[in-house]
Protein backbone atom coordinates (compact mmCIF):
# COMPACT_ATOMS: atom_id res chain seq x y z
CA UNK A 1 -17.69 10.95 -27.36
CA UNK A 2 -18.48 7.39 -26.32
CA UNK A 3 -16.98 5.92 -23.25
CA UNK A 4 -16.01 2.20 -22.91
CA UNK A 5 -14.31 0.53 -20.19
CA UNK A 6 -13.16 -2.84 -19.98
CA UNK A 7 -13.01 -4.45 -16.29
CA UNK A 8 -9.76 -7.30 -16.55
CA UNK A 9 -11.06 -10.43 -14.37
CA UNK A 10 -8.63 -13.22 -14.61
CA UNK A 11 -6.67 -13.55 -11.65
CA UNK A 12 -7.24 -16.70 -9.87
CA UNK A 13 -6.49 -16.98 -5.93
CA UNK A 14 -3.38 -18.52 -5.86
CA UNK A 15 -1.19 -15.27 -4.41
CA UNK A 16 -3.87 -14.85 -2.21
CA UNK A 17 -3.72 -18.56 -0.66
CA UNK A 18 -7.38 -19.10 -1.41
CA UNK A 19 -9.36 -21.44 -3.75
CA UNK A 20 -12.00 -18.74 -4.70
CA UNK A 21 -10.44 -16.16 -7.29
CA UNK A 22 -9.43 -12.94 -5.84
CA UNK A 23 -11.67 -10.66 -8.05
CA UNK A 24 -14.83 -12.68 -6.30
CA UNK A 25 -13.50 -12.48 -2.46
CA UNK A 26 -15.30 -9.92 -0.50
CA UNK A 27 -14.12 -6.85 0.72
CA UNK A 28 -16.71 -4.98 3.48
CA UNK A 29 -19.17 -7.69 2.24
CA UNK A 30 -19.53 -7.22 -1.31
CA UNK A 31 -16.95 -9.20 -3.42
CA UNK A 32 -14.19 -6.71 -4.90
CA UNK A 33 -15.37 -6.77 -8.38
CA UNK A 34 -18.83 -6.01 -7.76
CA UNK A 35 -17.28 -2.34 -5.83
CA UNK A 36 -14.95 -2.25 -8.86
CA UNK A 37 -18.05 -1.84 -11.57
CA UNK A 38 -19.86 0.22 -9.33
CA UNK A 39 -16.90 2.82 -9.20
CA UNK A 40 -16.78 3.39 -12.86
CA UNK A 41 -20.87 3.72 -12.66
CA UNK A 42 -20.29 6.31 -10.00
CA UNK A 43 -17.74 8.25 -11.93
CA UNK A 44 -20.01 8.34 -14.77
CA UNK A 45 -23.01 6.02 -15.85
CA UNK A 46 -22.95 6.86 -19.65
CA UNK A 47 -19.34 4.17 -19.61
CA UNK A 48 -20.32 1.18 -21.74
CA UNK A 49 -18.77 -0.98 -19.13
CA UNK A 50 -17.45 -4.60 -20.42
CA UNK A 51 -16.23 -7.47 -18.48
CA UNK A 52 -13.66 -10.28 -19.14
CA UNK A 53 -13.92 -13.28 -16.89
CA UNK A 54 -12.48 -17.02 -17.60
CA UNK A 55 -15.43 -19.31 -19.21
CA UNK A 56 -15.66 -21.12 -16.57
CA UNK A 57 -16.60 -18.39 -14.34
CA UNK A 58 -19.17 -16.73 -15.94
CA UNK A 59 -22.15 -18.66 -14.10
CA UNK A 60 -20.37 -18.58 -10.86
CA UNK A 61 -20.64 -14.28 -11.51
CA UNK A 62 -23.98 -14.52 -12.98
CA UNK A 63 -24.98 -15.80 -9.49
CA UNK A 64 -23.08 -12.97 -7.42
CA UNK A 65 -24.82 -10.55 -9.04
CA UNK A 66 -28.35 -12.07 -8.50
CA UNK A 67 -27.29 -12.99 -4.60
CA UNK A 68 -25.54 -9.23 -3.80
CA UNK A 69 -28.07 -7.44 -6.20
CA UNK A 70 -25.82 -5.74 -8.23
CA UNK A 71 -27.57 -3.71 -11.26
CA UNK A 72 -24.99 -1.94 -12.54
CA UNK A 73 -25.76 -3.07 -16.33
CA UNK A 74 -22.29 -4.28 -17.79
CA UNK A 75 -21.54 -7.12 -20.87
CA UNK A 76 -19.55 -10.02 -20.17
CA UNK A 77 -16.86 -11.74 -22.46
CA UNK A 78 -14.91 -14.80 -21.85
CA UNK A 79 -11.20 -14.40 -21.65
CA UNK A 80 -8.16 -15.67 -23.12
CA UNK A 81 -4.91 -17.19 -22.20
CA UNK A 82 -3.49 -14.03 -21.10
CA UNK A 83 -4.02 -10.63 -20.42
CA UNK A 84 -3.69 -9.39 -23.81
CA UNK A 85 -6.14 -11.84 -24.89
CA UNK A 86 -8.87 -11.05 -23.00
CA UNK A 87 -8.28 -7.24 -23.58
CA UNK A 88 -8.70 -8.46 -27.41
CA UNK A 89 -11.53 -10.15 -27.05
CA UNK A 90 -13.52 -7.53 -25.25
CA UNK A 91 -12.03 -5.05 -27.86
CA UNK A 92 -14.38 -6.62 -30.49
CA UNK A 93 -17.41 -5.07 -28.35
CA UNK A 94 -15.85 -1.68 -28.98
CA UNK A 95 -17.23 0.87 -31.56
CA UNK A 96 -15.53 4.38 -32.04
CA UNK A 97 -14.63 6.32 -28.88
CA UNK A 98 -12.41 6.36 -25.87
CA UNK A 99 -11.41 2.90 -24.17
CA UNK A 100 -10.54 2.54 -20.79
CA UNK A 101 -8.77 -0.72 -19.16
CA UNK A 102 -8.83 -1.55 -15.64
CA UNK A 103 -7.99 -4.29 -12.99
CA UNK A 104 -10.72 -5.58 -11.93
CA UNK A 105 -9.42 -5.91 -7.81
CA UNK A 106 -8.88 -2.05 -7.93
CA UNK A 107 -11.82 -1.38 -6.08
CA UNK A 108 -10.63 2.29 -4.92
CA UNK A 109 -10.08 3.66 -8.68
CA UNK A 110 -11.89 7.18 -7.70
CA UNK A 111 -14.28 9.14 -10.10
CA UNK A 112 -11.58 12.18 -10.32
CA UNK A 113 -8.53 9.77 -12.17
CA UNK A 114 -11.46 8.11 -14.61
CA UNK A 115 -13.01 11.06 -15.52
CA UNK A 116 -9.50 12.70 -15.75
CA UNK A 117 -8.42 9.54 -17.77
CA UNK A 118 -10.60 10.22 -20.73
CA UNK A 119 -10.44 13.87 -20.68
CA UNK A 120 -7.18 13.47 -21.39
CA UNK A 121 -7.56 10.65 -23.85
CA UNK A 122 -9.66 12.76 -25.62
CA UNK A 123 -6.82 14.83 -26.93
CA UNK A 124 -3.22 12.60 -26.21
CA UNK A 125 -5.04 8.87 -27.15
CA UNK A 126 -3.07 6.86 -24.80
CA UNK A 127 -2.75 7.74 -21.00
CA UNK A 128 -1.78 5.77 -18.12
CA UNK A 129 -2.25 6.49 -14.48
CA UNK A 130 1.00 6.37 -12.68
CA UNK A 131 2.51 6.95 -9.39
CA UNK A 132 5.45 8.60 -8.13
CA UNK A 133 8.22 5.41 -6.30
CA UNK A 134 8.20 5.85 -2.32
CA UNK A 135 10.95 3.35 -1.69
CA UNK A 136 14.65 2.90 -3.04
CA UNK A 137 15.45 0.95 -6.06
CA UNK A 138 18.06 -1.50 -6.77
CA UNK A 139 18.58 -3.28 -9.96
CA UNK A 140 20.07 -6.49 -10.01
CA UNK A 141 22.24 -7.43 -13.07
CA UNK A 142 22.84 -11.24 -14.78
CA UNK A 143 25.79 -11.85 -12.31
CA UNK A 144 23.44 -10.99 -9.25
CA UNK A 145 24.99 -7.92 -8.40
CA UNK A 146 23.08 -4.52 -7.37
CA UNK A 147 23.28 -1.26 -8.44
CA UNK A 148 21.17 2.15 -7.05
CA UNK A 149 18.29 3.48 -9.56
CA UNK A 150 17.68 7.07 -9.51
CA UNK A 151 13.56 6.20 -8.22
CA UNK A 152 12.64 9.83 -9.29
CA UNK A 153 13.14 8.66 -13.08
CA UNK A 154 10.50 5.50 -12.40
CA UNK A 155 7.27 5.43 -12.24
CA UNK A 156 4.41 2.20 -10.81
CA UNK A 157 1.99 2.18 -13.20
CA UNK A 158 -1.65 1.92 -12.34
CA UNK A 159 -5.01 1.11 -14.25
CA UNK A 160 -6.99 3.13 -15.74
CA UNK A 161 -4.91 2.59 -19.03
CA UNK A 162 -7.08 4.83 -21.60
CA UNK A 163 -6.80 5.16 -25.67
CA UNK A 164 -8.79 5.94 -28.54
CA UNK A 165 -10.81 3.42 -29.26
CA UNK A 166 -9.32 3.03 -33.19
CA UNK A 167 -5.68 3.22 -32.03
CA UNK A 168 -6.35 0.74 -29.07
CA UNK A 169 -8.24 -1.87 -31.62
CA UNK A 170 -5.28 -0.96 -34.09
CA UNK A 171 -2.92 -2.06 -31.23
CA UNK A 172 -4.22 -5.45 -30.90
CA UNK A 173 -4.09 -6.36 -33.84
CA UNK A 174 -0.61 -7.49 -33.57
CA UNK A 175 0.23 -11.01 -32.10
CA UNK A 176 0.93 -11.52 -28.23
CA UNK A 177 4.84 -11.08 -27.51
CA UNK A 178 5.72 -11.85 -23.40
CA UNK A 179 6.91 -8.19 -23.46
CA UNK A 180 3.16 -7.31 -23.36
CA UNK A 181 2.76 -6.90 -19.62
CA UNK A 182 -0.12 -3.92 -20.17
CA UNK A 183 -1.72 -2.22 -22.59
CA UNK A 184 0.31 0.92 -22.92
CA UNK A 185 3.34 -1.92 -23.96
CA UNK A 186 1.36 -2.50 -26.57
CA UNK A 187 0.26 0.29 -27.94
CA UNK A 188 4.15 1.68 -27.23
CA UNK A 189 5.15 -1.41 -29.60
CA UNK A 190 2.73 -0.13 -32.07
CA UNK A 191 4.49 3.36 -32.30
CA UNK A 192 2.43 5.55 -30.03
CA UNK A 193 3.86 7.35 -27.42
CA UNK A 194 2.02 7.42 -24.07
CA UNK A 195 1.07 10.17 -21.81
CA UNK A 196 1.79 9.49 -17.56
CA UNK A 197 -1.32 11.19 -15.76
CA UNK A 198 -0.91 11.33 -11.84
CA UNK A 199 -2.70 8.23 -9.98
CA UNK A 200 -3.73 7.43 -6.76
CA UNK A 201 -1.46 5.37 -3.81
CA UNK A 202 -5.12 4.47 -2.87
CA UNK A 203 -5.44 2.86 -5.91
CA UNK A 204 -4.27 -0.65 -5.14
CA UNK A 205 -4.38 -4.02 -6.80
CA UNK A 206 -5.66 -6.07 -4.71
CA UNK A 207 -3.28 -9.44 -4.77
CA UNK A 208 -2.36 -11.03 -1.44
CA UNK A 209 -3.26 -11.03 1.84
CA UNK A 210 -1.95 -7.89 2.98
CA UNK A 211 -3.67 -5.41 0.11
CA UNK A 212 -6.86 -7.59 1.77
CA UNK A 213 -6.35 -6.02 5.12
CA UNK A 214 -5.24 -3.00 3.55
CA UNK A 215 -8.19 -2.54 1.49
CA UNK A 216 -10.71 -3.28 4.67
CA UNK A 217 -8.51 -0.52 6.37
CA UNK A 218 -9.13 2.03 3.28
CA UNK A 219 -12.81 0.92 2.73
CA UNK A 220 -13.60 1.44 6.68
CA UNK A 221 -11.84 5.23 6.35
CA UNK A 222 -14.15 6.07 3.61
């Protein structure tokens, strides 16, 4: 069955106090999206790999590639406003198969969880990588008061998000509503239940500083 997966570039570097966007800073040399690609290539090089980045960044990554000779082949498409625009736009590159959708500053995705991702895809249509809460959980109501969560009834969701191809496209066709923070809320507004797959704590999105010197830290140990 085919294999797509579509890399989410968008972030810019505000979190991460810098000018340059956080998908382009380098980690062990090589900026983070450029390791990002190459895992998916690594787990398996048949993946039709496709790659959203804002317009206005295109040239800037067209350049990267050429200056940290990176040939791992991949298409790009300009973005949207959001998220879920940019998912949709790279969505029209997408024939019949399995879909995968992945931050683009989660370098350390390994080849196990993708390949796992569409195996399981293959027979449940929508799985998302998740990982078990480490720390208590509080939630805070309207009048600011706290309350204990049971943390073994949550989950943090991770990327690799992976559907059928026709479901996911079937997804998006809906508008954008703020409650779509991922793609498994959309496809969960669509009326498709989704299937948690064990992820990875070494699996982090890369957003400030201190996933930075994390990441160096987990890059060096490998």
């Amino acid at each position: 069955m085919k294999k797509y997966a579509i890399i989410v570039a968008g972030g810019t570097g505000k979190r991460m106090g810098e000018s340059l966007p956080k998908q382009f800073l380098k980690l062990g040399g090589t900026p983070i999206l450029i390791h990002t690609l190459q895992a998916f290539y690594t787990a398996d090089p048949e993946i039709e790999l496709i790659l959203t980045l804002p317009q206005e960044e295109i040239q800037f990554w067209d350049e990267l590639n050429i200056w940290h000779q990176n040939y791992v082949e991949h298409k790009v498409v300009a973005g949207g406003e959001t998220r879920f625009h940019s998912v949709k736009n790279a969505l029209e590159l997408v024939d019949e198969g399995l879909v995968a959708v992945h931050d683009g500053v989660r370098p350390f995705v390994s080849a196990s969880i993708i390949n796992q991702s569409f195996e399981h895809a293959e027979d449940k249509k929508a799985v998302v990588t998740a990982v078990l809460m480490k720390d208590s959980v509080r939630q805070i109501d309207n009048e600011g008061k706290s309350k204990n969560i049971d943390r073994s009834s949550l989950r943090m969701i991770q990327t690799p998000q992976t559907f059928e191809a026709k479901l996911l496209k079937s997804a998006y066709s809906t508008d954008f509503k703020p409650s779509f923070t991922d793609d498994a809320s959309v496809v969960e507004a669509y009326g498709h239940k989704i299937t948690l797959i064990d992820g990875d704590y070494q699996n982090i999105k890369i957003t400030t500083p201190e996933d930075l010197i994390i990441a160096e830290a987990l890059l060096e140990a490998r």
